[in-house]
N, C-alpha and C. Protein backbone atom coordinates (compact mmCIF):
# COMPACT_ATOMS: atom_id res chain seq x y z
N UNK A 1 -12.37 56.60 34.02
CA UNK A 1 -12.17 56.21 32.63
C UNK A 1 -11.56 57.37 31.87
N UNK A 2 -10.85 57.10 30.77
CA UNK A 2 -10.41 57.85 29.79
C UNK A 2 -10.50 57.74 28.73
N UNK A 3 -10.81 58.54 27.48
CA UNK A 3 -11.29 58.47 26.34
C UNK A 3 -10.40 59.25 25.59
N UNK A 4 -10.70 58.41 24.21
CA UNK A 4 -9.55 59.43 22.88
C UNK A 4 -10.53 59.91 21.95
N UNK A 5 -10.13 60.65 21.34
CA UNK A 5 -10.71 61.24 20.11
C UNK A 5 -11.23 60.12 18.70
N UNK A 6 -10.74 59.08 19.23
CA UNK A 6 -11.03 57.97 18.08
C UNK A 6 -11.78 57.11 18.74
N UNK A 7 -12.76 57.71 19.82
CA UNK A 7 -13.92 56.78 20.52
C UNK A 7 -13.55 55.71 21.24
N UNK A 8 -12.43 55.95 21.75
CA UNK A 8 -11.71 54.43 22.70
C UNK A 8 -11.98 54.99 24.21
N UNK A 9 -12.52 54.23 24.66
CA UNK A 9 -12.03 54.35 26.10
C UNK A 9 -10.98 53.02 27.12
N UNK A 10 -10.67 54.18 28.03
CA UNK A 10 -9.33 53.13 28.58
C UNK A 10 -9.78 53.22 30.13
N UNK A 11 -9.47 52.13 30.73
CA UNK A 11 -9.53 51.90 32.00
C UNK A 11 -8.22 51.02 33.10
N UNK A 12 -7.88 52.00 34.00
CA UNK A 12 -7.03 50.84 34.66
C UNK A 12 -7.34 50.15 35.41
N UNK A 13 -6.43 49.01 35.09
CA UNK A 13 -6.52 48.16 36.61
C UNK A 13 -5.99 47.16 36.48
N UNK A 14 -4.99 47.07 37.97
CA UNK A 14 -3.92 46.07 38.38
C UNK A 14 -2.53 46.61 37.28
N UNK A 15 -2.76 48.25 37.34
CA UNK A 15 -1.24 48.43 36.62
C UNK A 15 -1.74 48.18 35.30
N UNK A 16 -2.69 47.84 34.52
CA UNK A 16 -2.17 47.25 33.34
C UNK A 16 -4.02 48.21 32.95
N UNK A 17 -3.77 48.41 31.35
CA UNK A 17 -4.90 49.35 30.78
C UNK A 17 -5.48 48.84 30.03
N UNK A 18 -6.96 48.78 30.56
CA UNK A 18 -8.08 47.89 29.18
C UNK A 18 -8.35 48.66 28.50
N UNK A 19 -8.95 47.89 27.03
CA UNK A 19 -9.04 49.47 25.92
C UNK A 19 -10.34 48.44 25.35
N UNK A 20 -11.22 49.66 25.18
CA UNK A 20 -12.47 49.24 23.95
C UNK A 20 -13.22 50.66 23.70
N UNK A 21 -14.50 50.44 22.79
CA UNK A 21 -14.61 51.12 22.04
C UNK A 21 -16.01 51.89 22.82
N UNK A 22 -16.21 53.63 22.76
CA UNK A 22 -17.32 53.53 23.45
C UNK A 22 -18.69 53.26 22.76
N UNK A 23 -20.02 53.55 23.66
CA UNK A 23 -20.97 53.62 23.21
C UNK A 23 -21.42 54.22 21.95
N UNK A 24 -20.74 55.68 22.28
CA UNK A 24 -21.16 56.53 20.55
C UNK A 24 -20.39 55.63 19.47
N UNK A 25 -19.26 54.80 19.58
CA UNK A 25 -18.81 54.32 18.47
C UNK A 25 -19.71 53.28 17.89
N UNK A 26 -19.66 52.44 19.36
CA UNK A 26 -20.77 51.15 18.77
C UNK A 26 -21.93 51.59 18.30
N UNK A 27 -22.84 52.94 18.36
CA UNK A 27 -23.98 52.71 17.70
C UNK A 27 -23.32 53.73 16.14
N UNK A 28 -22.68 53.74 15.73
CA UNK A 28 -22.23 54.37 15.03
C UNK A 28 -22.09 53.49 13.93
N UNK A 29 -21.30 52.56 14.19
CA UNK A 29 -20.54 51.27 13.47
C UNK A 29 -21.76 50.62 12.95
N UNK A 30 -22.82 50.12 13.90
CA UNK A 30 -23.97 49.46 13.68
C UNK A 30 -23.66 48.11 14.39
N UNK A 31 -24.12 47.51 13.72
CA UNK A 31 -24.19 45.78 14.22
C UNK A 31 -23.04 44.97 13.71
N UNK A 32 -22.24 45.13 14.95
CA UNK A 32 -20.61 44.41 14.84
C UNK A 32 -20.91 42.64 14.41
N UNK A 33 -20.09 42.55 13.42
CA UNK A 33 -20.23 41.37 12.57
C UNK A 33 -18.69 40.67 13.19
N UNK A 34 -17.44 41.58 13.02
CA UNK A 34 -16.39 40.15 12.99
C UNK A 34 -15.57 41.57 13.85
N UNK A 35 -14.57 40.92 14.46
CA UNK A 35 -13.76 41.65 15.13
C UNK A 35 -12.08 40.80 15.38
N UNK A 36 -11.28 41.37 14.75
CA UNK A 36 -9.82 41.00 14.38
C UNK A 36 -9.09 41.59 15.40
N UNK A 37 -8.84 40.27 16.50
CA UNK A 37 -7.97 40.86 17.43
C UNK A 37 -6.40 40.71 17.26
N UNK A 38 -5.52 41.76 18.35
CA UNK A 38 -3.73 41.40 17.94
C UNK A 38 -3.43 40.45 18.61
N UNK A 39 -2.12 39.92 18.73
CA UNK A 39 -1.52 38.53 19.31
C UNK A 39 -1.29 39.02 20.64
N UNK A 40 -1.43 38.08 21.60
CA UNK A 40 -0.78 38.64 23.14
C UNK A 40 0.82 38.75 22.80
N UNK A 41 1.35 39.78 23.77
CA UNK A 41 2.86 39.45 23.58
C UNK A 41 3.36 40.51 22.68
N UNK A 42 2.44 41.06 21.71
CA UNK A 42 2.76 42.01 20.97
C UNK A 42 2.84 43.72 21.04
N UNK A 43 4.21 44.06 20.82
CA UNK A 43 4.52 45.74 21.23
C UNK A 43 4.09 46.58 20.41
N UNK A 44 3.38 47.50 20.41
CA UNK A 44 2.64 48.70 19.94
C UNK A 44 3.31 49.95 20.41
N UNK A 45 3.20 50.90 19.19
CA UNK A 45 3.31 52.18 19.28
C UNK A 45 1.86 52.79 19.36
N UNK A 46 1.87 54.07 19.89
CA UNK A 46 0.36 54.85 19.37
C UNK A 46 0.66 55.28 18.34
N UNK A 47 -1.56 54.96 17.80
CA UNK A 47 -1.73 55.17 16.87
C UNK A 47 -1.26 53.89 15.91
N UNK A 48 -0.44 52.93 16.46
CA UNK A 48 -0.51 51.68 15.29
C UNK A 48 -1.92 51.26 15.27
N UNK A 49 -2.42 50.58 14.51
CA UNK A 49 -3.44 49.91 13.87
C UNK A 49 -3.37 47.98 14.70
N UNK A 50 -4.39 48.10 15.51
CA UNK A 50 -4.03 46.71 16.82
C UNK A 50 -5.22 45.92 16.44
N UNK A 51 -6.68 46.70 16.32
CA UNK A 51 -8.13 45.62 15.89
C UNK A 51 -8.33 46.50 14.79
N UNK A 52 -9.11 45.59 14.17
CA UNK A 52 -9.89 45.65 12.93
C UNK A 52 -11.93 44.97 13.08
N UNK A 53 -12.47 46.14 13.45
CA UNK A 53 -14.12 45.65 13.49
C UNK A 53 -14.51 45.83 12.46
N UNK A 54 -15.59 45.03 11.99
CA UNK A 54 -16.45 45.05 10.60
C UNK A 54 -17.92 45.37 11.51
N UNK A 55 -18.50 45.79 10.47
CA UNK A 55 -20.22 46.13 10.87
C UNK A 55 -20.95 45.68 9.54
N UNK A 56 -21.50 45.81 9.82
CA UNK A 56 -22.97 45.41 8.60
C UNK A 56 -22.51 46.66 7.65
N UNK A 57 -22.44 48.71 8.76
CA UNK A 57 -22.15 49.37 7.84
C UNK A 57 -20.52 49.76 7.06
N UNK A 58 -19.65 49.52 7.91
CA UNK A 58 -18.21 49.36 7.51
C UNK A 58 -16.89 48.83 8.30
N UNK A 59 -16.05 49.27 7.82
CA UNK A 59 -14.98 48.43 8.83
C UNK A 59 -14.15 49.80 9.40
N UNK A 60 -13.69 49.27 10.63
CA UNK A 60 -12.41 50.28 11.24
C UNK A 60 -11.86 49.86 11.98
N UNK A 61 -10.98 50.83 12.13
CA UNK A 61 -9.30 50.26 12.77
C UNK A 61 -9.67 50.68 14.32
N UNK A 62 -9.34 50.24 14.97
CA UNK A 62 -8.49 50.70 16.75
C UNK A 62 -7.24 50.78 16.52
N UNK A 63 -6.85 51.80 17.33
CA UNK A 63 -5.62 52.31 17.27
C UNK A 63 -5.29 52.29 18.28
N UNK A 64 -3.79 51.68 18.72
CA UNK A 64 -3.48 51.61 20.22
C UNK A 64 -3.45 53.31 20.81
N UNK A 65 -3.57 53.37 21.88
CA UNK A 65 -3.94 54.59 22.64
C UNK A 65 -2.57 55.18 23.20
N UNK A 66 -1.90 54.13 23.48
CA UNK A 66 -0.26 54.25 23.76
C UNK A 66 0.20 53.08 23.60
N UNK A 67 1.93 53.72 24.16
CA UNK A 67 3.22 52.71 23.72
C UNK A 67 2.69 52.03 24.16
N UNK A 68 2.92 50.39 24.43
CA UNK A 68 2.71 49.49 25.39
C UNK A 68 3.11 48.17 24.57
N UNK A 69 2.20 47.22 25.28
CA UNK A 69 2.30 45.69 25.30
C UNK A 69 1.50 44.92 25.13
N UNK A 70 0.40 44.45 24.58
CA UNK A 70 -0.69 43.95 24.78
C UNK A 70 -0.54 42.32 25.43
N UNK A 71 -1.31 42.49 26.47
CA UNK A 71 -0.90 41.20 27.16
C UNK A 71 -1.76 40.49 27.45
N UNK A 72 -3.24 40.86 26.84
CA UNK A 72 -4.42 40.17 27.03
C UNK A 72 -5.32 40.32 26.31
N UNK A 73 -6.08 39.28 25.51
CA UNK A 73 -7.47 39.94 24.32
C UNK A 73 -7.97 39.45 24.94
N UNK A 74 -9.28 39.55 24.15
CA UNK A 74 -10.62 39.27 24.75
C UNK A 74 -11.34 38.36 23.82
N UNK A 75 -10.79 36.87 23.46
CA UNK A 75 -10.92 36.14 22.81
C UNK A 75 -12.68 35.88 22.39
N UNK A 76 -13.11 36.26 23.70
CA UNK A 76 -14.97 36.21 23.77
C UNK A 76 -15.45 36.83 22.68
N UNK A 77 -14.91 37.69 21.56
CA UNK A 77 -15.27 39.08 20.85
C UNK A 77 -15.06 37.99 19.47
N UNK A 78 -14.02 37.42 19.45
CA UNK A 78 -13.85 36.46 18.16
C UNK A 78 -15.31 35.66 17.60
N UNK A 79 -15.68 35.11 19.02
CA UNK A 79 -16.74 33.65 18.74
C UNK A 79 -18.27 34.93 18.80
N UNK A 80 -18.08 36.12 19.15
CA UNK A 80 -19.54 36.66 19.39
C UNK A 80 -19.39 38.33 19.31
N UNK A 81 -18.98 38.34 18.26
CA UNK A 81 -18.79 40.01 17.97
C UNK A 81 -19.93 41.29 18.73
N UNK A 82 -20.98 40.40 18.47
CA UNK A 82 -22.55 41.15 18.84
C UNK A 82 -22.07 41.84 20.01
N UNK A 83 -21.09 41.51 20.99
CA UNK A 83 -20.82 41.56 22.55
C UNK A 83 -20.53 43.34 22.25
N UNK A 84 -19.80 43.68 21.63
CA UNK A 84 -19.30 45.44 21.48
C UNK A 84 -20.83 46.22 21.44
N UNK A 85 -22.24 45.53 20.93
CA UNK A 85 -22.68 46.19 20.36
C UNK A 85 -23.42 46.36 22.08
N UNK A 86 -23.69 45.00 22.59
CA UNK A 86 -24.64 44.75 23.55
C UNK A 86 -24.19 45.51 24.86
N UNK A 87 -22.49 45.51 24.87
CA UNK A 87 -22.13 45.84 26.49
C UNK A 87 -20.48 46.44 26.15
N UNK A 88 -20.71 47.69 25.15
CA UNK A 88 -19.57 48.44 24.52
C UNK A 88 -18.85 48.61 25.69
N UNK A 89 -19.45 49.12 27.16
CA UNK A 89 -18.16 49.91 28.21
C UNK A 89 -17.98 49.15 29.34
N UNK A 90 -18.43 47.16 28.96
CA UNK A 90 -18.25 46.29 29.84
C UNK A 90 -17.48 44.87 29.75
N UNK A 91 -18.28 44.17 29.08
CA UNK A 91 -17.78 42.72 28.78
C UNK A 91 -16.92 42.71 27.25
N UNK A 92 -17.11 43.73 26.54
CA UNK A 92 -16.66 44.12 24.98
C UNK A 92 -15.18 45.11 24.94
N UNK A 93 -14.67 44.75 25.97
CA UNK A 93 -13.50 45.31 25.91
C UNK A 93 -12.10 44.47 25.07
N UNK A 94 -11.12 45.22 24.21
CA UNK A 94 -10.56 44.75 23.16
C UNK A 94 -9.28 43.83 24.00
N UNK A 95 -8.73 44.49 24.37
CA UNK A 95 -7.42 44.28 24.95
C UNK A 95 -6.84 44.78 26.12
N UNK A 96 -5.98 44.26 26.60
CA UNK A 96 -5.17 44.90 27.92
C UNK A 96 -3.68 45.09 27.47
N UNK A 97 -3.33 46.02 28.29
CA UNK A 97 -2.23 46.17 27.92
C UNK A 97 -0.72 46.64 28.96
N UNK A 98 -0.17 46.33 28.79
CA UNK A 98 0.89 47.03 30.18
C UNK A 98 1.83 48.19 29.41
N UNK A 99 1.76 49.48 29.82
CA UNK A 99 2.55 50.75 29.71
C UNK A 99 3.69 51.31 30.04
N UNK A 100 4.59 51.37 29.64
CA UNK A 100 5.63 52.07 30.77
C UNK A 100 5.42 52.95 31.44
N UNK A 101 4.51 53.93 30.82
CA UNK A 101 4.41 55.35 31.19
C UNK A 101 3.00 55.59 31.82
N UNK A 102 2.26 55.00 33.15
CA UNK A 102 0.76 55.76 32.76
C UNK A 102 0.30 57.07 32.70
N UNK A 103 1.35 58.14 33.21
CA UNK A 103 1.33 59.38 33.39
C UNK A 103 0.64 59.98 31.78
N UNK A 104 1.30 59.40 31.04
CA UNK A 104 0.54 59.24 29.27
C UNK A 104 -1.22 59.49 29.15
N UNK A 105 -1.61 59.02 30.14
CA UNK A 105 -3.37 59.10 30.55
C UNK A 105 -3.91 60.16 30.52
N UNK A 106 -2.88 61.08 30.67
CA UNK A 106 -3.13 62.50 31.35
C UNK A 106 -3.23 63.20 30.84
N UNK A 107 -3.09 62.85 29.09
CA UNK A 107 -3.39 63.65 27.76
C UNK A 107 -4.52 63.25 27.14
N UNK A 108 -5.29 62.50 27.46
CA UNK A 108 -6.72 61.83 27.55
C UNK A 108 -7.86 62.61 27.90
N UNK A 109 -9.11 62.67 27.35
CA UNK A 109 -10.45 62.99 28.00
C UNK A 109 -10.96 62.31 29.22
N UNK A 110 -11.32 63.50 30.07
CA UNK A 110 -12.13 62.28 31.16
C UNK A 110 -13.83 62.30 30.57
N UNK A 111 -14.41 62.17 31.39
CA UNK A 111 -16.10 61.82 30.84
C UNK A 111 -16.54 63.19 30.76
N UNK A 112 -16.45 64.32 31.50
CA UNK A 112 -17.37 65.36 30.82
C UNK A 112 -16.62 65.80 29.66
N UNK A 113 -15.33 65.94 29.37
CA UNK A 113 -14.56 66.23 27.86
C UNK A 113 -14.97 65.54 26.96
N UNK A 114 -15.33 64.04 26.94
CA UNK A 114 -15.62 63.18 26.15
C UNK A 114 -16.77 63.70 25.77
N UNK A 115 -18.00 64.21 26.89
CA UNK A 115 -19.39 64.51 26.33
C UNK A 115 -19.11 65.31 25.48
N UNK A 116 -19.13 66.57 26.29
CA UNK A 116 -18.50 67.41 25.32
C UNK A 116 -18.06 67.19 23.73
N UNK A 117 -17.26 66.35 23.25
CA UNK A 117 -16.60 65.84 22.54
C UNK A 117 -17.54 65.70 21.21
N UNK A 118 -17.85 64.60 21.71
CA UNK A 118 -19.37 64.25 20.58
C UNK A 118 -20.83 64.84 20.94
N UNK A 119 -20.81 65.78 21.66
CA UNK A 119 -21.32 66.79 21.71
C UNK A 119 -22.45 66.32 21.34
């Protein structure tokens, strides 16, 4: 796994990169209320603005992690937001996406940087 500084972690597989939010974020956020996913099909820069989560305590953005494509949500997150809070680094993942570049990964935290991180 790989992690950003804005609490995302990314995972590959089959070529193509899942993105959601980690644990320290979800208990951070609190108790995920609504979660605004992007359209499949749609091209992203990093750092654009792709979800929008609400919590009981506030709202925030996901930010795509890289260039890419998003070619898959996770429609399950629409009908049952609770899912980020219950299983943040499993079933609560935001989107998939296909990259040109994965070598891009490689400017990423792995898991002891991440600890580290939020320390």
């Amino acid at each position: 796994m790989y992690y950003t500084e804005e609490h995302e972690w990314l995972r590959v597989e089959d070529n193509l990169v899942i993105v959601g939010i980690t644990e320290h974020a979800a208990e951070q956020l609190g108790d995920i209320v609504f979660v605004d996913l992007p359209d499949e099909g749609k091209t992203v820069s990093k750092d654009d603005e792709v979800v929008v989560i609400e919590s009981v305590k506030a709202a925030s953005d996901i930010l795509a992690p890289l260039d890419g494509e998003i070619v898959e949500v996770n429609t399950a997150l629409s009908e049952n937001p609770g899912i980020v809070n219950d299983d943040p680094l499993g079933e609560a993942w935001f989107f998939k996406m296909k990259v040109a570049d994965l070598s891009a990964l490689d400017d990423l935290m792995d898991d002891a940087a991440y600890k580290k991180f939020i320390g």
